[in-house]
Protein backbone atom coordinates (compact mmCIF):
# COMPACT_ATOMS: atom_id res chain seq x y z
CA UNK A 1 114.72 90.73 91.26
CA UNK A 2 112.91 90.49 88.00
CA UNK A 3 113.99 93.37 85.51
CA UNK A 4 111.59 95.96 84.04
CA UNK A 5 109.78 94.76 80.93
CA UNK A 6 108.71 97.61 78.40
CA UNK A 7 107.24 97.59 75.20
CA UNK A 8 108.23 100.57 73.36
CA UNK A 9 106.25 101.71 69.92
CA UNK A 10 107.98 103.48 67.19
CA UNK A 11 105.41 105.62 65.38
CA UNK A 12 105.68 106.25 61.36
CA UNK A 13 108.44 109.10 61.51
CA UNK A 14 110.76 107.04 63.32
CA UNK A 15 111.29 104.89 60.02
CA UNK A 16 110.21 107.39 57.41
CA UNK A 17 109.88 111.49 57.37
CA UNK A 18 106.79 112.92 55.53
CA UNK A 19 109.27 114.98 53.22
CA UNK A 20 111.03 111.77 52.22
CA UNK A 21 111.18 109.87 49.12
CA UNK A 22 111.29 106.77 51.45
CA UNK A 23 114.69 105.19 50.24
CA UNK A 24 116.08 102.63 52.02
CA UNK A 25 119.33 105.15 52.73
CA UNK A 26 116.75 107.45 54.47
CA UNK A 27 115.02 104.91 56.30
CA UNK A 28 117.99 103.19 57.55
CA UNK A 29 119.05 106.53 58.87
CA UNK A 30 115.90 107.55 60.72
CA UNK A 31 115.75 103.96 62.68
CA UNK A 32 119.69 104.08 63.58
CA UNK A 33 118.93 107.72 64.86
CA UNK A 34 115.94 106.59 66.68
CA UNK A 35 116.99 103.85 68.16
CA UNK A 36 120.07 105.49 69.58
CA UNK A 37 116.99 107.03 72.20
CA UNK A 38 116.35 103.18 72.94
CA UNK A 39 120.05 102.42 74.53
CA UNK A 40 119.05 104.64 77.45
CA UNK A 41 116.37 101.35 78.62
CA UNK A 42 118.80 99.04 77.40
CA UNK A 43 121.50 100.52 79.72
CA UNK A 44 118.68 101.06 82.84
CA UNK A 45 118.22 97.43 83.08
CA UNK A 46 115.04 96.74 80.90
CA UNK A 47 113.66 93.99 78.88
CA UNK A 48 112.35 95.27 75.80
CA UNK A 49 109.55 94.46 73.00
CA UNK A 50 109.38 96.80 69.98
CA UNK A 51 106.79 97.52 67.82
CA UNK A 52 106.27 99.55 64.73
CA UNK A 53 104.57 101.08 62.40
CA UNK A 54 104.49 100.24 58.56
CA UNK A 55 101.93 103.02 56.82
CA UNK A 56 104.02 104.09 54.47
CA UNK A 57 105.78 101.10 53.63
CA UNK A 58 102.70 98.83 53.43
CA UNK A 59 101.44 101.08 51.15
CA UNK A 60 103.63 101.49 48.94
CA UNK A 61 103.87 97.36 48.57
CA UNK A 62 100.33 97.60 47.59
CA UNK A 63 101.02 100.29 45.49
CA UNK A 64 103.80 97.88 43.69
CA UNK A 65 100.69 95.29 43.95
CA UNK A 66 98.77 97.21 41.34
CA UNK A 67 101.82 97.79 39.05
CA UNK A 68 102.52 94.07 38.78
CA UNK A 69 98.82 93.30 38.27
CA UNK A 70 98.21 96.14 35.68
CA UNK A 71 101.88 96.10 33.71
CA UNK A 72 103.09 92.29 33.89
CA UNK A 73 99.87 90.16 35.02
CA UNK A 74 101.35 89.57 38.42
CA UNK A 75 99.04 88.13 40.57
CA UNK A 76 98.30 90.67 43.59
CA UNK A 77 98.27 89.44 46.66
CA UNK A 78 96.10 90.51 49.52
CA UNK A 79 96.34 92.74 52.59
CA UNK A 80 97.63 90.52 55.27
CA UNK A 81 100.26 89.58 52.96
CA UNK A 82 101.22 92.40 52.59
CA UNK A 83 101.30 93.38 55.91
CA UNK A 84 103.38 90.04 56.66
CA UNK A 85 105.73 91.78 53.48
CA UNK A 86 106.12 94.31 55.70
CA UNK A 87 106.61 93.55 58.99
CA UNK A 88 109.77 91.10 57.38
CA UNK A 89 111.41 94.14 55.60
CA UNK A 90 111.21 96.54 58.38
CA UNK A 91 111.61 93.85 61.36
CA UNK A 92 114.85 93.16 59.54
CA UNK A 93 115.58 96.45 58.69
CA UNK A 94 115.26 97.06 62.66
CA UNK A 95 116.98 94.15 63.89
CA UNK A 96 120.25 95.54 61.80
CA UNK A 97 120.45 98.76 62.77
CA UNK A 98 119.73 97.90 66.04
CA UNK A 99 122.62 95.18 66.32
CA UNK A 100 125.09 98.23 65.33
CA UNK A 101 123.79 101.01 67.43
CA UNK A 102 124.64 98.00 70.05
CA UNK A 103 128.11 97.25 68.75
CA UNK A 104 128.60 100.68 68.73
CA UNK A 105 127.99 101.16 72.50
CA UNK A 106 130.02 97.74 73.31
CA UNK A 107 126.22 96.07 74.01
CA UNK A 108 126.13 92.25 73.95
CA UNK A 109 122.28 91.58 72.89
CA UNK A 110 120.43 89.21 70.71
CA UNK A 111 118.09 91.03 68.37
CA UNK A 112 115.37 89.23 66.98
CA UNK A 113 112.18 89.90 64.72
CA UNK A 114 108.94 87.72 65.15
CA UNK A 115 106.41 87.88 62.43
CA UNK A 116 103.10 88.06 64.30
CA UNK A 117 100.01 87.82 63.79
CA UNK A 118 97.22 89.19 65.54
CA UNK A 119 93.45 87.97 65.94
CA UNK A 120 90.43 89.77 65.45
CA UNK A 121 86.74 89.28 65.88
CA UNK A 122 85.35 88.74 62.51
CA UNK A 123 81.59 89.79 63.97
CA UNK A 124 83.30 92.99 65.05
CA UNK A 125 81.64 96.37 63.37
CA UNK A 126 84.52 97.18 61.65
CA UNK A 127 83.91 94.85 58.97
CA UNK A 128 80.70 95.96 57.86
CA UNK A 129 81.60 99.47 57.95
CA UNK A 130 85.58 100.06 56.44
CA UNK A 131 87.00 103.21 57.06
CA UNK A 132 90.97 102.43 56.66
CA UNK A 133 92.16 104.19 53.86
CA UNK A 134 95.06 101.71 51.48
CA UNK A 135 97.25 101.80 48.43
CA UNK A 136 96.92 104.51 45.64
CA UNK A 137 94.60 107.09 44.86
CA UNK A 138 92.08 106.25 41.33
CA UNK A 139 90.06 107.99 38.80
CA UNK A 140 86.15 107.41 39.54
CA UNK A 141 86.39 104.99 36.18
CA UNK A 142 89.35 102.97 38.00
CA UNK A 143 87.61 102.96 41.01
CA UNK A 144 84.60 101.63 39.68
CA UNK A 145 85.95 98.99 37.89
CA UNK A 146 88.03 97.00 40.57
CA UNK A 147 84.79 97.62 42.65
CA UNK A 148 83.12 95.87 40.16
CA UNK A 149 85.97 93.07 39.24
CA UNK A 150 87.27 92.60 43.28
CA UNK A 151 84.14 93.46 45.48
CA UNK A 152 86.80 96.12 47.14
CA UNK A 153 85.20 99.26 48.51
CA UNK A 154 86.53 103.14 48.26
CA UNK A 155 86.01 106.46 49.66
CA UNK A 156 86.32 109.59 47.60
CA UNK A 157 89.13 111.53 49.06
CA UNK A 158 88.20 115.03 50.07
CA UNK A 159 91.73 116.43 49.38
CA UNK A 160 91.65 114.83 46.19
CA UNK A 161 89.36 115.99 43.98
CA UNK A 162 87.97 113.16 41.87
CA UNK A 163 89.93 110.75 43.68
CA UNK A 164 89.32 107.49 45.38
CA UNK A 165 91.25 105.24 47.55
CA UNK A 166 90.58 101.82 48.54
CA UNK A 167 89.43 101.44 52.23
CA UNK A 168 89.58 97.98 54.68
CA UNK A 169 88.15 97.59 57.75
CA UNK A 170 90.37 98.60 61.24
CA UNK A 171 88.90 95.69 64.09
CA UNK A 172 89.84 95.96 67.75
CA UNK A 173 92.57 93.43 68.08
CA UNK A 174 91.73 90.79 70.57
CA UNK A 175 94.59 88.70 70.67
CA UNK A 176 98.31 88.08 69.63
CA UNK A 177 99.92 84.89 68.27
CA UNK A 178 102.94 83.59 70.28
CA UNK A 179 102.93 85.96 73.13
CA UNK A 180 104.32 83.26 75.26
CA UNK A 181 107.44 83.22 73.29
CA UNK A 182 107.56 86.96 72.62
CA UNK A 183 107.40 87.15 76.61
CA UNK A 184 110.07 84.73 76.78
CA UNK A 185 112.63 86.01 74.82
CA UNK A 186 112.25 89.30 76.03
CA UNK A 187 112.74 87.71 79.50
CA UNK A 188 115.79 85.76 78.71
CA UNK A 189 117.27 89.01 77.86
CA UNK A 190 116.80 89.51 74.08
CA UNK A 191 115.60 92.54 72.14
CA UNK A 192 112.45 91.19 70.58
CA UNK A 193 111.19 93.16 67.63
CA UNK A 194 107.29 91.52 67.45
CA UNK A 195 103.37 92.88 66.33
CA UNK A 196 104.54 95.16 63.41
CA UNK A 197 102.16 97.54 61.71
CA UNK A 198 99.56 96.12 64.36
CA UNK A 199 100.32 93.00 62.79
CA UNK A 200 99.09 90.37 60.27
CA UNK A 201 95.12 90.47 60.79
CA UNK A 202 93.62 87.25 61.34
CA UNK A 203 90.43 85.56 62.58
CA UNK A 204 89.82 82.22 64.25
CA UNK A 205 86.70 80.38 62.25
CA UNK A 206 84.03 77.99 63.32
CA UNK A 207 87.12 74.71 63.68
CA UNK A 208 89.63 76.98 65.24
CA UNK A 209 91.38 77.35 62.14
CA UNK A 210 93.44 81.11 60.99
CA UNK A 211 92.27 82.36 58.56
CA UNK A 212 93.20 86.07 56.33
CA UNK A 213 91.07 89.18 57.00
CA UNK A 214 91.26 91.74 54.56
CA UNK A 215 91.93 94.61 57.29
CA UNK A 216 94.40 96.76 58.86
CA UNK A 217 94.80 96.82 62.56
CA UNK A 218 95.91 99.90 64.71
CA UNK A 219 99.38 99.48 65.85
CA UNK A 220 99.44 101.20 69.02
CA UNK A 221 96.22 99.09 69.85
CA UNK A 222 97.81 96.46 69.19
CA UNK A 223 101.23 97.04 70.37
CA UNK A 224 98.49 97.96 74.00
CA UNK A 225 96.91 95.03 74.26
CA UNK A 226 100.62 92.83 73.35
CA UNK A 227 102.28 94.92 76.74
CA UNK A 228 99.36 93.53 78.90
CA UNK A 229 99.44 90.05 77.79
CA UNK A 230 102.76 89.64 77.84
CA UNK A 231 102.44 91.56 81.43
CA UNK A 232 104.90 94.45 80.79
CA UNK A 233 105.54 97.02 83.15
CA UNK A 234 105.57 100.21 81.00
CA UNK A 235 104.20 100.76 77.72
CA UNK A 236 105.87 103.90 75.39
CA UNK A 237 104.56 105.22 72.48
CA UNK A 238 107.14 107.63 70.53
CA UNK A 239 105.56 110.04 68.12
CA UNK A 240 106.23 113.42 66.62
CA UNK A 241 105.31 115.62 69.32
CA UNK A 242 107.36 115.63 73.05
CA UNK A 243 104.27 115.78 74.78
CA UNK A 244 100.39 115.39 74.92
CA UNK A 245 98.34 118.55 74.84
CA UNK A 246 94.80 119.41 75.42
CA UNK A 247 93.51 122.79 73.13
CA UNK A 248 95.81 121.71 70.76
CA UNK A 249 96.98 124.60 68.84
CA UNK A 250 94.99 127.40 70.30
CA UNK A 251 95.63 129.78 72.58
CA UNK A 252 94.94 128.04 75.62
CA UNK A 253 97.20 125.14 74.92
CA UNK A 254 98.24 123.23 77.86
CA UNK A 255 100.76 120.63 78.12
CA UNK A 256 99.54 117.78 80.00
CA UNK A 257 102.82 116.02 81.64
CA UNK A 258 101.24 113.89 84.10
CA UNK A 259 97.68 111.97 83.49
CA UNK A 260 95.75 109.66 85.93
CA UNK A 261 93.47 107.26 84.48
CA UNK A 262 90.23 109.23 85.03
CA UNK A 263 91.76 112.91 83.65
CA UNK A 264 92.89 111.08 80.41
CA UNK A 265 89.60 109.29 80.06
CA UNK A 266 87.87 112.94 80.31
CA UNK A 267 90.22 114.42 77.92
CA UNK A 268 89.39 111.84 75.28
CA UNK A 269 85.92 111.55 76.08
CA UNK A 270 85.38 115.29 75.60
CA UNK A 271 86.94 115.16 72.23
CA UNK A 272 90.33 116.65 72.91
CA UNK A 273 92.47 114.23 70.99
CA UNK A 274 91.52 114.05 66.95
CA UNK A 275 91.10 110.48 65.75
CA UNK A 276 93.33 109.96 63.48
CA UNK A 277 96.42 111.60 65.34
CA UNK A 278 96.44 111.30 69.32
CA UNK A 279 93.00 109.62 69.98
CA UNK A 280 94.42 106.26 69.46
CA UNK A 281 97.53 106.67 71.20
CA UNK A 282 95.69 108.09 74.26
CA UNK A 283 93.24 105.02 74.56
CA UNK A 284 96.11 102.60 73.60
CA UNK A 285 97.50 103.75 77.16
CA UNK A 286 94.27 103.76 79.03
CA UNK A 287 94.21 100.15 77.57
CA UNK A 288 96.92 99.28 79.58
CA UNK A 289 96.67 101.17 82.23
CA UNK A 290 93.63 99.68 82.76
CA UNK A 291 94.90 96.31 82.35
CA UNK A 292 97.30 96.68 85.06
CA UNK A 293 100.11 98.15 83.53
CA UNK A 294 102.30 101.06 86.12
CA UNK A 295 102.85 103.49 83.28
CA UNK A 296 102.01 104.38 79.87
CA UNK A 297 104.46 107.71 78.17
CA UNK A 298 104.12 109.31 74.88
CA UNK A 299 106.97 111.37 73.68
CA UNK A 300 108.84 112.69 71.44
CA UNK A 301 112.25 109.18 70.32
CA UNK A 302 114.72 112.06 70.99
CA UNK A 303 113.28 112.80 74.27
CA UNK A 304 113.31 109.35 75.64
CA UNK A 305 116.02 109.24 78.01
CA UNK A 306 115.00 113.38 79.24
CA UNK A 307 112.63 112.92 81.88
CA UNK A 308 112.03 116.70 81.67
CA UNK A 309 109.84 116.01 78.44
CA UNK A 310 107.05 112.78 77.39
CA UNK A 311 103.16 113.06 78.92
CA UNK A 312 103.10 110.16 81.74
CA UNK A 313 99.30 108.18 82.19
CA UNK A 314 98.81 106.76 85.69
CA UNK A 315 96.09 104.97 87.22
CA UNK A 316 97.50 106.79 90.59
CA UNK A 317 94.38 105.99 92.40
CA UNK A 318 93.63 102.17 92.34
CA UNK A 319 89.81 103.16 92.68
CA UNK A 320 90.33 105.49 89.44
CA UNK A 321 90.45 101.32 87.79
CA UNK A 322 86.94 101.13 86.27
């Protein structure tokens, strides 16, 4: 019998705390802690894909972009790059502390990172209308300038008075590079680390060819739509909070613990998840739910292996599929 194949996210904090400097000491720390949590589907019998995020990281290599540029006449390089930067660093990063929280449990795994690329739809809206927010914060003078010199595009920041930040466009991702052989690998038994930071954007021109887009892709989107095509039987996302809630915050907060396909679909529909936090996350599992996936969980990486805590989707009714 064929095992279980997940594909488990890591969200942001489970590489880098908000109150962190971001040294590689701290970051080191935060993966071996999280993925600890992760030898509880290692031990159950599963295959497993991770992804991850890179927000922090990714930004601060554009951040070191600018530097270069500005102080030494380094030529900057652009976003998918960057992203590509990235998804090395913290793929490796990933892959060793993995390999020792495996030693240290007497596990016998191959770990392995696959730099991947995802495509997008170049027609998509996104493009014409960029709302991603990337690198530092500039003066209205700054701002202006590299508008001027680079054709980018920025967004005053409300918290910031009198500051701007650069902003790319987020597509849909509609496909991912080398699926077959992330599929593989996972099925041969291997811990495949693949689709980083929603991984390195790309679009397919008029001969077929890849080319760069200047973008930043959603990684639990895109760490969705990899589960389904690489037909994985549960799909986690692990975030900050142990479970999802509707009324977030007020006084008639509920815990939702168990979804079905239609009840999440309401919940998002009627606006109970904010955009830039849980909306995502919660149609990143209808995604696959819909695609034919069994189960899509959003926890808390400390809760993993309690199956007192994480919010559960379900299609539950095969007529809910629609």
């Amino acid at each position: 019998m064929e095992k279980k194949l997940a594909v488990v996210a890591l969200g942001g904090n489970a590489l880098l705390r908000g109150d962190q400097a971001g040294t590689i000491d701290e970051q080191e720390k935060n993966t071996t802690e999280t993925l600890e949590n992760l030898v509880f589907l290692v031990r159950e019998g599963y295959d497993l894909v991770v992804t991850h995020g890179n927000g922090p990281q990714v930004g601060n290599i554009l951040m070191r972009n600018d530097a270069g540029e500005q102080i030494y006449n380094i030529a900057q390089m652009p976003v998918d790059i960057c992203v590509a930067d990235s998804q090395g660093g913290i793929g490796y990063m990933i892959e060793r502390m993995f390999r020792n929280v495996l030693n240290k449990h007497g596990i016998d795994k191959n770990v392995v990172c696959v730099v991947t690329s995802v495509v997008t739809d170049i027609n998509d809206p996104a493009f014409s209308d960029p709302q991603k927010r990337i690198g530092k914060i500039y003066i209205k003078e700054q701002a202006d300038e590299l508008a001027s010199k680079k054709g980018w595009i920025f967004r005053e920041e409300i918290k910031n008075a009198g500051g701007f930040r650069r902003v790319v466009p987020s597509p849909v991702p509609k496909d991912v590079m080398n699926q077959s052989i992330i599929r593989e690998l996972a099925r041969q038994g291997n811990i495949v680390i693949a689709a980083g930071g929603g991984g390195v954007p790309v679009y397919l021109d008029e001969k077929n060819d890849v080319r760069p887009a200047e973008a930043v892709i959603d990684k639990d989107l895109a760490s969705s739509l990899l589960a389904s095509l690489i037909g994985a039987d549960e799909f986690y996302i692990l975030t900050d909070v142990p479970y999802v809630y509707i009324n977030y915050k007020k006084p008639d907060q509920q815990i939702k613990e168990f979804l079905n396909y239609a009840d999440a679909l309401k919940y998002l529909n009627d606006g109970q998840f904010t955009k830039g936090s849980m909306a995502p996350k919660i149609q990143a599992c209808l995604n696959f739910i819909r695609q034919g996936g069994k189960k899509s969980v959003i926890t808390e990486a400390f809760k993993l292996a309690d199956t007192k805590y994480g919010s559960k989707i379900t299609m539950e009714y095969e007529d809910d599929r629609r």
